[in-house]
N, C-alpha and C. Protein backbone atom coordinates (compact mmCIF):
# COMPACT_ATOMS: atom_id res chain seq x y z
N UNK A 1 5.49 -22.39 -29.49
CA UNK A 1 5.38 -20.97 -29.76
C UNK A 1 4.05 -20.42 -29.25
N UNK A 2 3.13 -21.17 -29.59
CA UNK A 2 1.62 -21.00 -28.59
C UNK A 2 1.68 -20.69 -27.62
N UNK A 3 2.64 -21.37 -26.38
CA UNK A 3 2.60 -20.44 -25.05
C UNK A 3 3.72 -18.93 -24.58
N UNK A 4 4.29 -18.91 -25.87
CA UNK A 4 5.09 -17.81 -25.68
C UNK A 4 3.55 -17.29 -26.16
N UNK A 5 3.20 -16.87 -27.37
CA UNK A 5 2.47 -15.34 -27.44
C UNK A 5 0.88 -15.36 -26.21
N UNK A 6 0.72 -16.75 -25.82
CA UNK A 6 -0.54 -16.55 -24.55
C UNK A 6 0.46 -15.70 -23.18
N UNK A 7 1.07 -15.88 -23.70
CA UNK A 7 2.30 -15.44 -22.20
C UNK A 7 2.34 -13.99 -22.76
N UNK A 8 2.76 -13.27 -23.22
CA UNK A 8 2.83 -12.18 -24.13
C UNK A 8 1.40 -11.35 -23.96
N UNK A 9 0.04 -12.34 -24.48
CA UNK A 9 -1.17 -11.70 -24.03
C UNK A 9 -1.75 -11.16 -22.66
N UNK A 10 -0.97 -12.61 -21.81
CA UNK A 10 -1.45 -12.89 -20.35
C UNK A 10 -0.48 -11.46 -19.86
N UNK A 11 1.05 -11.43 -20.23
CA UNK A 11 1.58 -9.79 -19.32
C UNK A 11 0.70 -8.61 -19.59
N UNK A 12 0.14 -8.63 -20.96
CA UNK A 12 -0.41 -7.12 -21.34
C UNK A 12 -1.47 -7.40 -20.83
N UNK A 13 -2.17 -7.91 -20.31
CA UNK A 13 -3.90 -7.66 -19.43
C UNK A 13 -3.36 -7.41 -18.20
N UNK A 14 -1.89 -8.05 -17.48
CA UNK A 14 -1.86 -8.12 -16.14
C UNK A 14 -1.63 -6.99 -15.90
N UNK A 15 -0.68 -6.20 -16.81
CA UNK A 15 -0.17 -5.18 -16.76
C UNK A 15 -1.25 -3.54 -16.86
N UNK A 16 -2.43 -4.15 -17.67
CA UNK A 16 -3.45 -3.34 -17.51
C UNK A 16 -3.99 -3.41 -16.75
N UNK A 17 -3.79 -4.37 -15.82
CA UNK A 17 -4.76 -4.50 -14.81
C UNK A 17 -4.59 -3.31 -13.27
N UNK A 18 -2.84 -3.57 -13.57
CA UNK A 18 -2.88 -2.57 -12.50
C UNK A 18 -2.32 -1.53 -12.87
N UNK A 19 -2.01 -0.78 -14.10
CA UNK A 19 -1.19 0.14 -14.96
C UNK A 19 -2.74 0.95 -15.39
N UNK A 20 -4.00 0.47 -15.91
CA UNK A 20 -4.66 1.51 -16.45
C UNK A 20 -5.62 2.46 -15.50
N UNK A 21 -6.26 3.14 -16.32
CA UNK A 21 -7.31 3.89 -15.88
C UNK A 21 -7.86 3.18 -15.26
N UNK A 22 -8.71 2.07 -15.61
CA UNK A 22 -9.87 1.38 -15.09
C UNK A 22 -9.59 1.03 -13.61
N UNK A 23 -9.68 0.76 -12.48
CA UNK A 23 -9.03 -0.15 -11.27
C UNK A 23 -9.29 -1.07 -11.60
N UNK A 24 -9.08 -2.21 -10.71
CA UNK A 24 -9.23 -3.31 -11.10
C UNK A 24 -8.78 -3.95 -9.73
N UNK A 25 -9.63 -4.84 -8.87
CA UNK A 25 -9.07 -5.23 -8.11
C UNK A 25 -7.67 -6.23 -7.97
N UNK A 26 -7.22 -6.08 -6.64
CA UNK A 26 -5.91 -6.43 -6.68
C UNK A 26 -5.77 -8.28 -7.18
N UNK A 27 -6.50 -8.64 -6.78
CA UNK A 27 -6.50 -10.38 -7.00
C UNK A 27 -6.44 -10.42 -8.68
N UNK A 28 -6.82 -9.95 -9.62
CA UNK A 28 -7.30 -9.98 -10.76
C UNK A 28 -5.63 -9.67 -11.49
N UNK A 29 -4.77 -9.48 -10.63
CA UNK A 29 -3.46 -9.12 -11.28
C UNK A 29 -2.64 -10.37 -10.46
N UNK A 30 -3.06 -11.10 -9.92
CA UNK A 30 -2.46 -12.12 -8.69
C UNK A 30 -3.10 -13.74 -9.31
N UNK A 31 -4.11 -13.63 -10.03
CA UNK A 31 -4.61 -14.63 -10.53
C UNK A 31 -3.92 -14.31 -12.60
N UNK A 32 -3.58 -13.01 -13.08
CA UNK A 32 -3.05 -13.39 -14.26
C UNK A 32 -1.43 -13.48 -13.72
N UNK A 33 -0.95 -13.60 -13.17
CA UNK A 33 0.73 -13.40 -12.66
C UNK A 33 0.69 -14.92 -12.34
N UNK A 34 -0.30 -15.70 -11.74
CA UNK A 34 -0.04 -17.52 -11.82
C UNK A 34 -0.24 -18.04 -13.15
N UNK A 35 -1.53 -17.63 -13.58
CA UNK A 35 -1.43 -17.74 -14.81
C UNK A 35 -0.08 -17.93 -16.31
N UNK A 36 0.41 -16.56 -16.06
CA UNK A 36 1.47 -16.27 -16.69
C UNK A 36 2.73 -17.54 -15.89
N UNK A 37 2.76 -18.11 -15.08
CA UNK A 37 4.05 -18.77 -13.92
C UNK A 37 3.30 -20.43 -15.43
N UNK A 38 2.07 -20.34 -14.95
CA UNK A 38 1.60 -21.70 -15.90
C UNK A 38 2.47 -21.54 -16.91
N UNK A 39 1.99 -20.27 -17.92
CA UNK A 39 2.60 -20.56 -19.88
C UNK A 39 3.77 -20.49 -19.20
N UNK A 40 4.56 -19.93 -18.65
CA UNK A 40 6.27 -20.25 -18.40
C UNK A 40 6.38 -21.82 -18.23
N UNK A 41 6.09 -21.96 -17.40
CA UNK A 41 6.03 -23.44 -17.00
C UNK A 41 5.92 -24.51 -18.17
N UNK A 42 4.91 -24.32 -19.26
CA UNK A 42 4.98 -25.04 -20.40
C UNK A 42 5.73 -24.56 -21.18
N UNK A 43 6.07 -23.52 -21.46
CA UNK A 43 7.19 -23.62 -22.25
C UNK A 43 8.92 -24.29 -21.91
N UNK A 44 8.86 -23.90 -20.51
CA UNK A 44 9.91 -24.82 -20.58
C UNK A 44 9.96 -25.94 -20.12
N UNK A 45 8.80 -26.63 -19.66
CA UNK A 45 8.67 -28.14 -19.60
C UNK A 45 7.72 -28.88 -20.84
N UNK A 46 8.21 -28.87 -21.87
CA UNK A 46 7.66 -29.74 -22.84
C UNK A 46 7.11 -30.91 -22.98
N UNK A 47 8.03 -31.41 -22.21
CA UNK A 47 6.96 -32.59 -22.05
C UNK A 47 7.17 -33.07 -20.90
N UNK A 48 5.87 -32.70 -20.13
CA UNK A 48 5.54 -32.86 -19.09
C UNK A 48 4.09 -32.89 -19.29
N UNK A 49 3.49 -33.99 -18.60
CA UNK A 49 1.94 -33.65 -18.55
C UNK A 49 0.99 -32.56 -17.89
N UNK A 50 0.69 -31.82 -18.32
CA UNK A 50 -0.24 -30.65 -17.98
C UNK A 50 -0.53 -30.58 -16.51
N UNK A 51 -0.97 -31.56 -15.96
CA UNK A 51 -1.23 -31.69 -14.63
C UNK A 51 0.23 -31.29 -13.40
N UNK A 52 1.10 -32.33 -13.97
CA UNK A 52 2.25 -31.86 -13.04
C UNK A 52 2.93 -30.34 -13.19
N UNK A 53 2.96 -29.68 -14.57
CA UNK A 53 2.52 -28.51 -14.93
C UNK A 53 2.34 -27.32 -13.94
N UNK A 54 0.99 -28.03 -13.77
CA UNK A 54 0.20 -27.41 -12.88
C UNK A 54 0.50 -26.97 -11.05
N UNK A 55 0.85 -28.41 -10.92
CA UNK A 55 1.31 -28.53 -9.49
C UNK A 55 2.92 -27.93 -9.44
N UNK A 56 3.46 -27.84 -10.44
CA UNK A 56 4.82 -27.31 -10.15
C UNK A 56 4.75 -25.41 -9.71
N UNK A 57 3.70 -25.24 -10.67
CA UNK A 57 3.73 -23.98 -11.18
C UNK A 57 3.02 -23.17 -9.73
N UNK A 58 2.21 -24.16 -9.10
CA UNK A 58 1.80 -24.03 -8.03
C UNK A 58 2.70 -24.01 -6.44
N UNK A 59 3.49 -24.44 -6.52
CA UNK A 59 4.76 -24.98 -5.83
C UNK A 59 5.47 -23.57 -5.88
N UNK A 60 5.90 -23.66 -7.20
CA UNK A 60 6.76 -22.05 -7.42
C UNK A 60 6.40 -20.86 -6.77
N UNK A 61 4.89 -20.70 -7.17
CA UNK A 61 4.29 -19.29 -6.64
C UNK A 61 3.98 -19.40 -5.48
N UNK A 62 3.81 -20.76 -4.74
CA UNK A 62 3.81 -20.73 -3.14
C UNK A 62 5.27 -20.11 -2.82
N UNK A 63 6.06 -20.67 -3.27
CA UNK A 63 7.58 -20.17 -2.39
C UNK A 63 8.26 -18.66 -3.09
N UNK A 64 7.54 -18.16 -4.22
CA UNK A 64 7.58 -17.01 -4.44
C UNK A 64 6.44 -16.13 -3.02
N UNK A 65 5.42 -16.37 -3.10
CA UNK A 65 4.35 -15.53 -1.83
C UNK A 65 5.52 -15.59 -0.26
N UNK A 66 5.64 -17.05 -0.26
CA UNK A 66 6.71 -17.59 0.99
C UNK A 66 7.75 -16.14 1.25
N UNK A 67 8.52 -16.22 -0.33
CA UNK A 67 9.82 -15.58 0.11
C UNK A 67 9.79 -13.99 0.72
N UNK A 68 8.06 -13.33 0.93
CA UNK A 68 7.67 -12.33 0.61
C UNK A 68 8.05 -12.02 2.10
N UNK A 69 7.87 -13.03 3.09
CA UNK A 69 8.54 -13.11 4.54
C UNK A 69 9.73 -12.95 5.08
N UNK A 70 10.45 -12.91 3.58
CA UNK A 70 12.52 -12.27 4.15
C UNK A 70 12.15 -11.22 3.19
N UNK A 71 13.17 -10.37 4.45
CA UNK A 71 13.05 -9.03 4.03
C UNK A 71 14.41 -8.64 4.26
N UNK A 72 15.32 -8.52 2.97
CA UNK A 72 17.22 -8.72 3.52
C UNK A 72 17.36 -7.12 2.26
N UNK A 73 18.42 -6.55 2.89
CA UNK A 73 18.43 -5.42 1.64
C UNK A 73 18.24 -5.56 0.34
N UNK A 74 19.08 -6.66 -0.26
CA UNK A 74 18.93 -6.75 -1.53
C UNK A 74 18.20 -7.14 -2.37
N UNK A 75 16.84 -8.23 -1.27
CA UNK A 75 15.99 -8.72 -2.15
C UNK A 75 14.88 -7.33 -1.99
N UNK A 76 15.37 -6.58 -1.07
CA UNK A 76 14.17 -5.21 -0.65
C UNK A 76 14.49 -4.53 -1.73
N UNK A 77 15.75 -4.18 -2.17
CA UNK A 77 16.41 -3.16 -3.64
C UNK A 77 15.62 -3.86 -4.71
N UNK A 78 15.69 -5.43 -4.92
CA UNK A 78 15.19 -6.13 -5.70
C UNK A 78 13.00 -5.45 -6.05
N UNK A 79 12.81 -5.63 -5.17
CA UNK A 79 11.29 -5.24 -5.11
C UNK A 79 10.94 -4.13 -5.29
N UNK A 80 11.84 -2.93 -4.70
CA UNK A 80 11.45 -1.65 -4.71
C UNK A 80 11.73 -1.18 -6.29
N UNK A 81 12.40 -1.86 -7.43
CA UNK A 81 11.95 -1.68 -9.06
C UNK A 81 10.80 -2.57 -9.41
N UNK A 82 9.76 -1.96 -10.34
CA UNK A 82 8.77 -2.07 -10.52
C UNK A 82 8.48 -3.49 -11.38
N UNK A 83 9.57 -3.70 -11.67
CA UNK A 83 9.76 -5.23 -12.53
C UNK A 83 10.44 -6.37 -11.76
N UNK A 84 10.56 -5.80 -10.24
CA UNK A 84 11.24 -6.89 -9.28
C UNK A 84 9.85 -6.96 -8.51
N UNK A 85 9.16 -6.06 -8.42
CA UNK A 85 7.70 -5.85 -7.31
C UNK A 85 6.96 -6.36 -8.08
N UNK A 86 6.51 -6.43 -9.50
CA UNK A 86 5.73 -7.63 -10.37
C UNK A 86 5.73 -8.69 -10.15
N UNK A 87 7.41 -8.82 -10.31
CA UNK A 87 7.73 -10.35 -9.76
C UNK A 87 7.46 -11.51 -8.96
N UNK A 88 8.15 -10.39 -7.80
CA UNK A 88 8.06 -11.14 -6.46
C UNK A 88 7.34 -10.78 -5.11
N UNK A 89 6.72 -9.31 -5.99
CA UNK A 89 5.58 -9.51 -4.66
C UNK A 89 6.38 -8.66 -3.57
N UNK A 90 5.43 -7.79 -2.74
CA UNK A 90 5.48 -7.02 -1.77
C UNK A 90 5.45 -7.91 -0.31
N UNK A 91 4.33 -8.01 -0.01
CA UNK A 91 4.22 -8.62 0.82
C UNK A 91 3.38 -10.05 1.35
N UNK A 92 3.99 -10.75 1.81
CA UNK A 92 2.76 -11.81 2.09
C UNK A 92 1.29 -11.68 2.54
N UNK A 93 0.54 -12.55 1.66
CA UNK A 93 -0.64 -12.87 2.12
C UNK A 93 -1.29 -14.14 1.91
N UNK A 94 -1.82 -14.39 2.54
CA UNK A 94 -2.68 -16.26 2.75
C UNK A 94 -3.50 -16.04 1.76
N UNK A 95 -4.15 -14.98 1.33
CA UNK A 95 -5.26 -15.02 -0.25
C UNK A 95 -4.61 -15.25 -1.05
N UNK A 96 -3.27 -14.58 -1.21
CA UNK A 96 -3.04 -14.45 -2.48
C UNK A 96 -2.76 -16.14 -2.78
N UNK A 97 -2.33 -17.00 -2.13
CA UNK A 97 -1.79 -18.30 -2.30
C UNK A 97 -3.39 -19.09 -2.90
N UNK A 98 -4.63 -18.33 -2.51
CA UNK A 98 -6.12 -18.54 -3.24
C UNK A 98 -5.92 -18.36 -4.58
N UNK A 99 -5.83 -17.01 -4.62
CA UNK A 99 -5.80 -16.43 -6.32
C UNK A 99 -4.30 -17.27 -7.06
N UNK A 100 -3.22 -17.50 -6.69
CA UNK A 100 -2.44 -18.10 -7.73
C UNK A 100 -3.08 -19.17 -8.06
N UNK A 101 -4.01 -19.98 -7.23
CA UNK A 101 -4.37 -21.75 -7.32
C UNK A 101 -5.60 -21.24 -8.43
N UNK A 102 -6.12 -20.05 -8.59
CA UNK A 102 -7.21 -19.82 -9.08
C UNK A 102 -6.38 -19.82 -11.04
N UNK A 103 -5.53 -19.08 -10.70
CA UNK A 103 -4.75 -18.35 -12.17
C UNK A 103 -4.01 -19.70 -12.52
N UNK A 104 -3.67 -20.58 -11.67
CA UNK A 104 -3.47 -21.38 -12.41
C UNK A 104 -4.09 -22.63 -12.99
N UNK A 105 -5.59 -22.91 -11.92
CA UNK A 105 -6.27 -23.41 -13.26
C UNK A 105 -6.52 -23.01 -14.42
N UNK A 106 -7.28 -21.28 -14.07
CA UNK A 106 -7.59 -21.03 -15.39
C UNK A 106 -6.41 -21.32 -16.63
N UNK A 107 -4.97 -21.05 -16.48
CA UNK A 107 -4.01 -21.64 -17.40
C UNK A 107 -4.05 -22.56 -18.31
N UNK A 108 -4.64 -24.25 -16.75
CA UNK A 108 -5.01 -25.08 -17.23
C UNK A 108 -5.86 -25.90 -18.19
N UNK A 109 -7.15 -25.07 -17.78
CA UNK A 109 -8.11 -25.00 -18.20
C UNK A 109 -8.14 -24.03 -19.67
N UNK A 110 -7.66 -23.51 -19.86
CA UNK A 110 -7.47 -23.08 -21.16
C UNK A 110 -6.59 -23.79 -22.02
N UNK A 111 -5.63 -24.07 -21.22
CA UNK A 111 -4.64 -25.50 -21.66
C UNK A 111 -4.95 -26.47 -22.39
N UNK A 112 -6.33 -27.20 -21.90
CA UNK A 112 -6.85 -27.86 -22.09
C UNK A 112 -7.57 -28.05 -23.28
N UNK A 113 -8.48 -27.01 -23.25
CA UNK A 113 -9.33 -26.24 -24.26
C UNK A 113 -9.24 -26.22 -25.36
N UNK A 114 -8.37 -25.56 -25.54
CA UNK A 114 -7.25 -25.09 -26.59
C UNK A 114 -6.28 -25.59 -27.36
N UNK A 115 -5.39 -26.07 -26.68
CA UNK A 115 -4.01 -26.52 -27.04
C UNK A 115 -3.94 -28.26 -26.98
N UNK A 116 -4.15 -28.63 -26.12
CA UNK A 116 -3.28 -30.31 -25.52
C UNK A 116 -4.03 -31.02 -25.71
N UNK A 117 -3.56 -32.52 -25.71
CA UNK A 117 -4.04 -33.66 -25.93
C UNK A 117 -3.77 -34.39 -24.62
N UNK A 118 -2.76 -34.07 -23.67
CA UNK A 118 -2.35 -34.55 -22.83
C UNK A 118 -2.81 -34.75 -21.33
């Protein structure tokens, strides 16, 4: 239940990040969106050791950035709602594949911290 409500915390900052007043640069919503791929990731791999965790979750958001390179109507309908463009991302970029590796240590690293023994 711990990584559902960090998951819960982690959408409402991401979501402020690029939803409020304040700006906020763009990476800072690209590093909580791996982040957030991490608590998914533990919640539904229970037992799995943190580390592989890690590398999966890393894996995912590579071929999520990847898929940002087909551009077919429906995954374009898909993106152009604001909860499909959260998702999966506009367009590719080689940083952003920086900032997910970044969001998902920090995951880890709070993972760690915090929660696991593992």
């Amino acid at each position: 239940m711990k990584y559902f409500y960090i998951s819960i915390v982690t959408i409402l900052l991401g979501l402020f990040s690029r939803f409020s007043f304040i700006e906020f640069p763009k990476f800072v919503g690209d590093i909580l969106w791996a982040t957030l791929v991490y608590w998914i990731f533990c919640i539904i791999l229970t037992d799995t050791k943190k580390i592989k965790i890690a590398f999966y979750s890393f894996i995912f958001s590579i071929s999520i950035e990847v898929s940002q390179l087909y551009h077919a109507p429906f995954i374009d309908a898909i993106r152009a709602n604001i909860l499909g463009g959260i998702i999966l991302g506009f367009g590719f970029s080689f940083s952003d594949i920086f900032y997910y590796f970044l969001g998902i240590l920090l995951g880890f690293f709070i993972d760690k911290r915090l929660f696991i023994s593992t």
